[in-house]
N, C-alpha and C. Protein backbone atom coordinates (compact mmCIF):
# COMPACT_ATOMS: atom_id res chain seq x y z
N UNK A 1 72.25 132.45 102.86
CA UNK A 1 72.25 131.02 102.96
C UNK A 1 72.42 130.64 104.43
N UNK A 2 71.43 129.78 104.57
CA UNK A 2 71.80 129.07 106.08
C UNK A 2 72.24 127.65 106.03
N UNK A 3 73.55 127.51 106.78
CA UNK A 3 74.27 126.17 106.66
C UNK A 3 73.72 125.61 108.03
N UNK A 4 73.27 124.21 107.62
CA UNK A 4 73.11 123.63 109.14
C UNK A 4 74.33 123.19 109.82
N UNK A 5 74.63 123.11 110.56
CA UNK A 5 76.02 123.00 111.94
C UNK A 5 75.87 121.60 112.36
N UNK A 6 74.85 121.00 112.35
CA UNK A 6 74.32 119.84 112.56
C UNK A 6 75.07 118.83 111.49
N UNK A 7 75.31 119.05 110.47
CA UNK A 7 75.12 117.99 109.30
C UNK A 7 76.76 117.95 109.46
N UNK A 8 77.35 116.50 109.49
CA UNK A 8 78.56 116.56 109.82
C UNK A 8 79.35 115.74 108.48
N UNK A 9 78.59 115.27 107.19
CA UNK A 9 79.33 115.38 106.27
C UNK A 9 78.75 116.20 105.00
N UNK A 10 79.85 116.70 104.27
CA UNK A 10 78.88 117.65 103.53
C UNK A 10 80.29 117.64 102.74
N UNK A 11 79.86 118.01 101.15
CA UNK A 11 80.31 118.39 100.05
C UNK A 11 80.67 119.97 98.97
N UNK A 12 81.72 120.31 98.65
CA UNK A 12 81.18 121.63 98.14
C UNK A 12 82.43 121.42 97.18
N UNK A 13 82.06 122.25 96.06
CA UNK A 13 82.94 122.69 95.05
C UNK A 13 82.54 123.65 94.04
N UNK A 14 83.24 123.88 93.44
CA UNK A 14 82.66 125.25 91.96
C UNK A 14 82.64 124.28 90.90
N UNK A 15 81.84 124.91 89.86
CA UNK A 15 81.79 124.19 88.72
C UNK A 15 81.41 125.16 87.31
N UNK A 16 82.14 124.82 85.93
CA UNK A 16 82.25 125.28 84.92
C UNK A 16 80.80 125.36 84.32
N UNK A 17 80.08 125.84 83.94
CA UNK A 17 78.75 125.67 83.54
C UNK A 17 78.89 125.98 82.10
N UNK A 18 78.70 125.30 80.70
CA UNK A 18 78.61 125.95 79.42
C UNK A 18 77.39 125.30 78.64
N UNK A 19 77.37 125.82 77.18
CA UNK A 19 76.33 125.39 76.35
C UNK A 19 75.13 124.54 76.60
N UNK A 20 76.13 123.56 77.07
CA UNK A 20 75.97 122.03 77.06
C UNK A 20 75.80 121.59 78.02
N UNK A 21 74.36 121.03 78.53
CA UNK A 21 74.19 120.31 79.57
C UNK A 21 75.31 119.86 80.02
N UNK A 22 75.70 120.25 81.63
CA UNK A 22 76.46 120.11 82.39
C UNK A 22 76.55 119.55 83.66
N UNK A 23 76.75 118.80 84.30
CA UNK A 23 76.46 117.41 85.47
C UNK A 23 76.89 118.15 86.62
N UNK A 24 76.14 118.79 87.85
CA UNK A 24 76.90 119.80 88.46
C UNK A 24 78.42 118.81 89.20
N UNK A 25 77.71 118.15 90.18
CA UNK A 25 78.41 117.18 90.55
C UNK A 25 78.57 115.49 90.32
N UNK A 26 79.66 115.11 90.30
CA UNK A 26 79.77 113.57 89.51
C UNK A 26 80.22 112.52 90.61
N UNK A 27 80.55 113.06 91.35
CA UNK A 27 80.74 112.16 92.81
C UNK A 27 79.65 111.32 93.32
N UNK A 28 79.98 110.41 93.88
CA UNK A 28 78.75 109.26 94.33
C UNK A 28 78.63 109.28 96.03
N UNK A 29 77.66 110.45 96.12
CA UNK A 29 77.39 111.36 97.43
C UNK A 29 75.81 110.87 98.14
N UNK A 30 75.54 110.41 98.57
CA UNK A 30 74.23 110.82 99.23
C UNK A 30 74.09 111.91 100.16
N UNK A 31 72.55 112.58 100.13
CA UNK A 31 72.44 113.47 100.24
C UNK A 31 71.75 113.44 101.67
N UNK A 32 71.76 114.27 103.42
CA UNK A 32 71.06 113.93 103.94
C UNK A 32 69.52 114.89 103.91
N UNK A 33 70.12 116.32 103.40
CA UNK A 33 69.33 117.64 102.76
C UNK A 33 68.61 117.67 101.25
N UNK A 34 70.05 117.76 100.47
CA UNK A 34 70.26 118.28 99.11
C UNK A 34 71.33 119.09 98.74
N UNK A 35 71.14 119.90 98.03
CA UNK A 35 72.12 120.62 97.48
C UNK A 35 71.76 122.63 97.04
N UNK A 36 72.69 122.93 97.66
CA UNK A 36 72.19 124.60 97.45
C UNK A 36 73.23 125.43 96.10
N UNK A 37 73.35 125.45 95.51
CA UNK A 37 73.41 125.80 94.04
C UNK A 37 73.29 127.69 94.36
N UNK A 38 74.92 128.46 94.02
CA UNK A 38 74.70 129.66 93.97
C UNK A 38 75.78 130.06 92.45
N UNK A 39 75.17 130.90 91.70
CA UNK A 39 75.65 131.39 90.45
C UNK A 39 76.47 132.50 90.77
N UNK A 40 77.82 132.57 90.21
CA UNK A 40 78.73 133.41 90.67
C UNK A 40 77.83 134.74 90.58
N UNK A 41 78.63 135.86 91.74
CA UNK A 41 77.90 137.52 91.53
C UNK A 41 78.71 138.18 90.21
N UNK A 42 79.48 137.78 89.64
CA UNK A 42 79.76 138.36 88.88
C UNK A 42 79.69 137.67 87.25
N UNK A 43 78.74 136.39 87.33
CA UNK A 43 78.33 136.11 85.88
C UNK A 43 77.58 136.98 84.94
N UNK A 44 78.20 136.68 83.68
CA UNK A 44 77.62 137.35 82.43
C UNK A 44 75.77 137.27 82.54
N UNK A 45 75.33 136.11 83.00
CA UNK A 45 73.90 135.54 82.44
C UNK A 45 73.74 134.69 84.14
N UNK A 46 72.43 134.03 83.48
CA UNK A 46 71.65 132.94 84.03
C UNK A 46 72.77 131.60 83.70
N UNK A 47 72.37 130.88 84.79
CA UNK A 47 72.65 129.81 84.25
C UNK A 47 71.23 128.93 84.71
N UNK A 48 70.59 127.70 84.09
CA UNK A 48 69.68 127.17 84.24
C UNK A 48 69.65 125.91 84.79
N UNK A 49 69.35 125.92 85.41
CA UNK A 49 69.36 124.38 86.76
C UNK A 49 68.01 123.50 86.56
N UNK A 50 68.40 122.30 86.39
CA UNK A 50 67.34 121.43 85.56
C UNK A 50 67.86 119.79 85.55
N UNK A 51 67.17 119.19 84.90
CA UNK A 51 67.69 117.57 84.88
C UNK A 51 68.52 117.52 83.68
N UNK A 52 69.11 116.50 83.17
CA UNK A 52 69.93 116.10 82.52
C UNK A 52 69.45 116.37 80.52
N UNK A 53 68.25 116.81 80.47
CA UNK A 53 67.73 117.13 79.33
C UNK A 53 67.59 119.22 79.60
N UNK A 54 68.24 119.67 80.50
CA UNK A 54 67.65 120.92 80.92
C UNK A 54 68.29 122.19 79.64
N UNK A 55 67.51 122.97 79.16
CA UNK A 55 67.24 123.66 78.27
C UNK A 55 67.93 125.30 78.91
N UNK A 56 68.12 126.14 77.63
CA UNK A 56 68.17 127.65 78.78
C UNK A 56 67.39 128.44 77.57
N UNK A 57 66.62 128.21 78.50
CA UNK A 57 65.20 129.05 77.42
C UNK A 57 64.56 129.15 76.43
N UNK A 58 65.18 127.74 75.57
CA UNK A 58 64.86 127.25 74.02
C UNK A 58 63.85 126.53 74.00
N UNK A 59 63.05 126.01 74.82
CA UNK A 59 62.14 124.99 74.86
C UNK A 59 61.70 124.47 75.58
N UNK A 60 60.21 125.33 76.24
CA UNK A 60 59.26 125.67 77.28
C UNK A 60 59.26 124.00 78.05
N UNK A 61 59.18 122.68 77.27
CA UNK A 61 58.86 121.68 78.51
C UNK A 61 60.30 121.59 79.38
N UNK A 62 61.27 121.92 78.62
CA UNK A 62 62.79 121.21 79.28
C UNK A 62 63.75 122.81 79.79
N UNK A 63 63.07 123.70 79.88
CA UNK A 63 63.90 124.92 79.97
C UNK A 63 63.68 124.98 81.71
N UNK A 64 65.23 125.41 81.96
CA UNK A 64 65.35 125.17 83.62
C UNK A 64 64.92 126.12 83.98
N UNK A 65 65.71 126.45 85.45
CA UNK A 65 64.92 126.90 86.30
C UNK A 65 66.06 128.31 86.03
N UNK A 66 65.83 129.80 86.02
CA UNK A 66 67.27 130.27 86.08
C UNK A 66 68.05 131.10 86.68
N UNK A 67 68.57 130.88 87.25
CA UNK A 67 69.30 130.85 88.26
C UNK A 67 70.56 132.18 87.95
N UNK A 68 70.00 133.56 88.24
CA UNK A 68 70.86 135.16 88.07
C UNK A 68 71.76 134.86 88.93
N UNK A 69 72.74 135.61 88.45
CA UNK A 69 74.20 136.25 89.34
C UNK A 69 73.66 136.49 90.31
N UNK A 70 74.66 135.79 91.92
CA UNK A 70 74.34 136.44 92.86
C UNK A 70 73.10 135.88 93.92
N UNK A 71 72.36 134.78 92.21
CA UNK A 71 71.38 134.26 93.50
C UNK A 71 71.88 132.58 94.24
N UNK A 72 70.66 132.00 94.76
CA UNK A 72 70.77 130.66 95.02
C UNK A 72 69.81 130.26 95.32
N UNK A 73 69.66 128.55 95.13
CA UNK A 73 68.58 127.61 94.93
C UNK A 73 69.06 126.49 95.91
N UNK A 74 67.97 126.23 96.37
CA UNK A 74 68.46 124.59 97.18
C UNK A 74 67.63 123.95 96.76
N UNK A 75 67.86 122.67 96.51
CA UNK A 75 67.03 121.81 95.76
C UNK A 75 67.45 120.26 96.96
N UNK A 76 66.32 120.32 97.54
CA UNK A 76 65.86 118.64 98.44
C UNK A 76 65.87 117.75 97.09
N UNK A 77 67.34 116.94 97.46
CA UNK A 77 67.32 115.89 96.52
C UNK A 77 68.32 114.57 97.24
N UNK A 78 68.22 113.42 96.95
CA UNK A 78 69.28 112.46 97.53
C UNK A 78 70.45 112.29 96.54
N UNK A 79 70.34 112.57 95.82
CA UNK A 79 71.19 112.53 94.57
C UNK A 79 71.94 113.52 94.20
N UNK A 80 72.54 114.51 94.40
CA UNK A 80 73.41 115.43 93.46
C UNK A 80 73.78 115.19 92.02
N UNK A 81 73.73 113.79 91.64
CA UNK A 81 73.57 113.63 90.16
C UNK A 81 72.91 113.82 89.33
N UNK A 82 72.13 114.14 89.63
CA UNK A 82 70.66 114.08 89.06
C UNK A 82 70.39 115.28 88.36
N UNK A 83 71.15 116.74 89.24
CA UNK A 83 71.21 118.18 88.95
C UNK A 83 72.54 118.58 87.89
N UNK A 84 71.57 119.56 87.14
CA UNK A 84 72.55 119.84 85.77
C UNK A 84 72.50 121.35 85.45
N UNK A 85 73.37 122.06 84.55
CA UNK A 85 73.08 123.56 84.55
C UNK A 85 73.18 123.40 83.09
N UNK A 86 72.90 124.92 82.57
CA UNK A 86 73.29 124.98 81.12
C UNK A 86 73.42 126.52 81.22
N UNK A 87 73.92 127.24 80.14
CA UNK A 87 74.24 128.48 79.85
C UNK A 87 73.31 128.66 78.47
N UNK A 88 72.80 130.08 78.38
CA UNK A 88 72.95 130.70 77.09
C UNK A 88 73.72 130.77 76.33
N UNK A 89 75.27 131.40 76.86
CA UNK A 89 76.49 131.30 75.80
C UNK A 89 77.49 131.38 76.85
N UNK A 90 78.71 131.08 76.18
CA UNK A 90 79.37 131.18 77.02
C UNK A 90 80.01 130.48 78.53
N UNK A 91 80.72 130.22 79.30
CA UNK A 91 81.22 129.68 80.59
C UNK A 91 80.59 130.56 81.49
N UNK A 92 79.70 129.82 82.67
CA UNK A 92 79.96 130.58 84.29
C UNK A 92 79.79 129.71 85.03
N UNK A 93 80.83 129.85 86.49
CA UNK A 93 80.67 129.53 87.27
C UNK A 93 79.89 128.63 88.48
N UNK A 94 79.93 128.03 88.72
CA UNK A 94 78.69 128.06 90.03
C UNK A 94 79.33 127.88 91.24
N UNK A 95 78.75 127.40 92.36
CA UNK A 95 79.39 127.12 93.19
C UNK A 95 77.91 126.39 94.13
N UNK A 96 78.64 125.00 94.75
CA UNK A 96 77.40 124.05 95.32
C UNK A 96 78.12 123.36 96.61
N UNK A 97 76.77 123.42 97.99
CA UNK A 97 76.92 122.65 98.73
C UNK A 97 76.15 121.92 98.54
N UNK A 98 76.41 120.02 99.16
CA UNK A 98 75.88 119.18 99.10
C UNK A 98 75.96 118.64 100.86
N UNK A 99 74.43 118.70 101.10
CA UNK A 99 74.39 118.52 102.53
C UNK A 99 73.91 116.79 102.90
């Protein structure tokens, strides 16, 4: 991951990811980047990164994007609300900057 040095407010926290469409962040943030989204290295599964209808692998139009242990995604967005995860089973982790 490359953090820009430049960007002088910025956001980060972990977050619980389960079943159930999950809101990564709920804070009322604008974005001057987006947001980089990394799934703990030591999760069970995927977790799936998607909009607020986002699926984990049940149903090809709404099934996210998915996101293995260990990796990460940045997603150019103004919104951090907007981004959601879901699990197969089970709780994991994530962990997100918001630039």
């Amino acid at each position: 991951m490359v953090f820009d040095i430049s960007i002088k407010n910025f956001d980060h926290a972990s977050k619980d990811v389960t079943g159930t469409a999950t809101q990564l962040n709920t804070a009322n943030y604008s974005c001057k980047k987006g947001i980089t989204i990394i799934n703990d290295i030591d999760a069970s599964g995927p977790v799936y990164i998607g909009n607020s209808d986002v699926t984990a692998g049940t149903n090809g139009p709404t099934d996210g994007y998915p996101l293995y242990p260990g990796r990460e995604i940045f997603i150019g967005v103004k919104d951090p609300r907007v981004i959601y995860g879901i699990t197969e089973t089970g709780t994991i982790t994530v962990f997100y900057i918001v630039e």
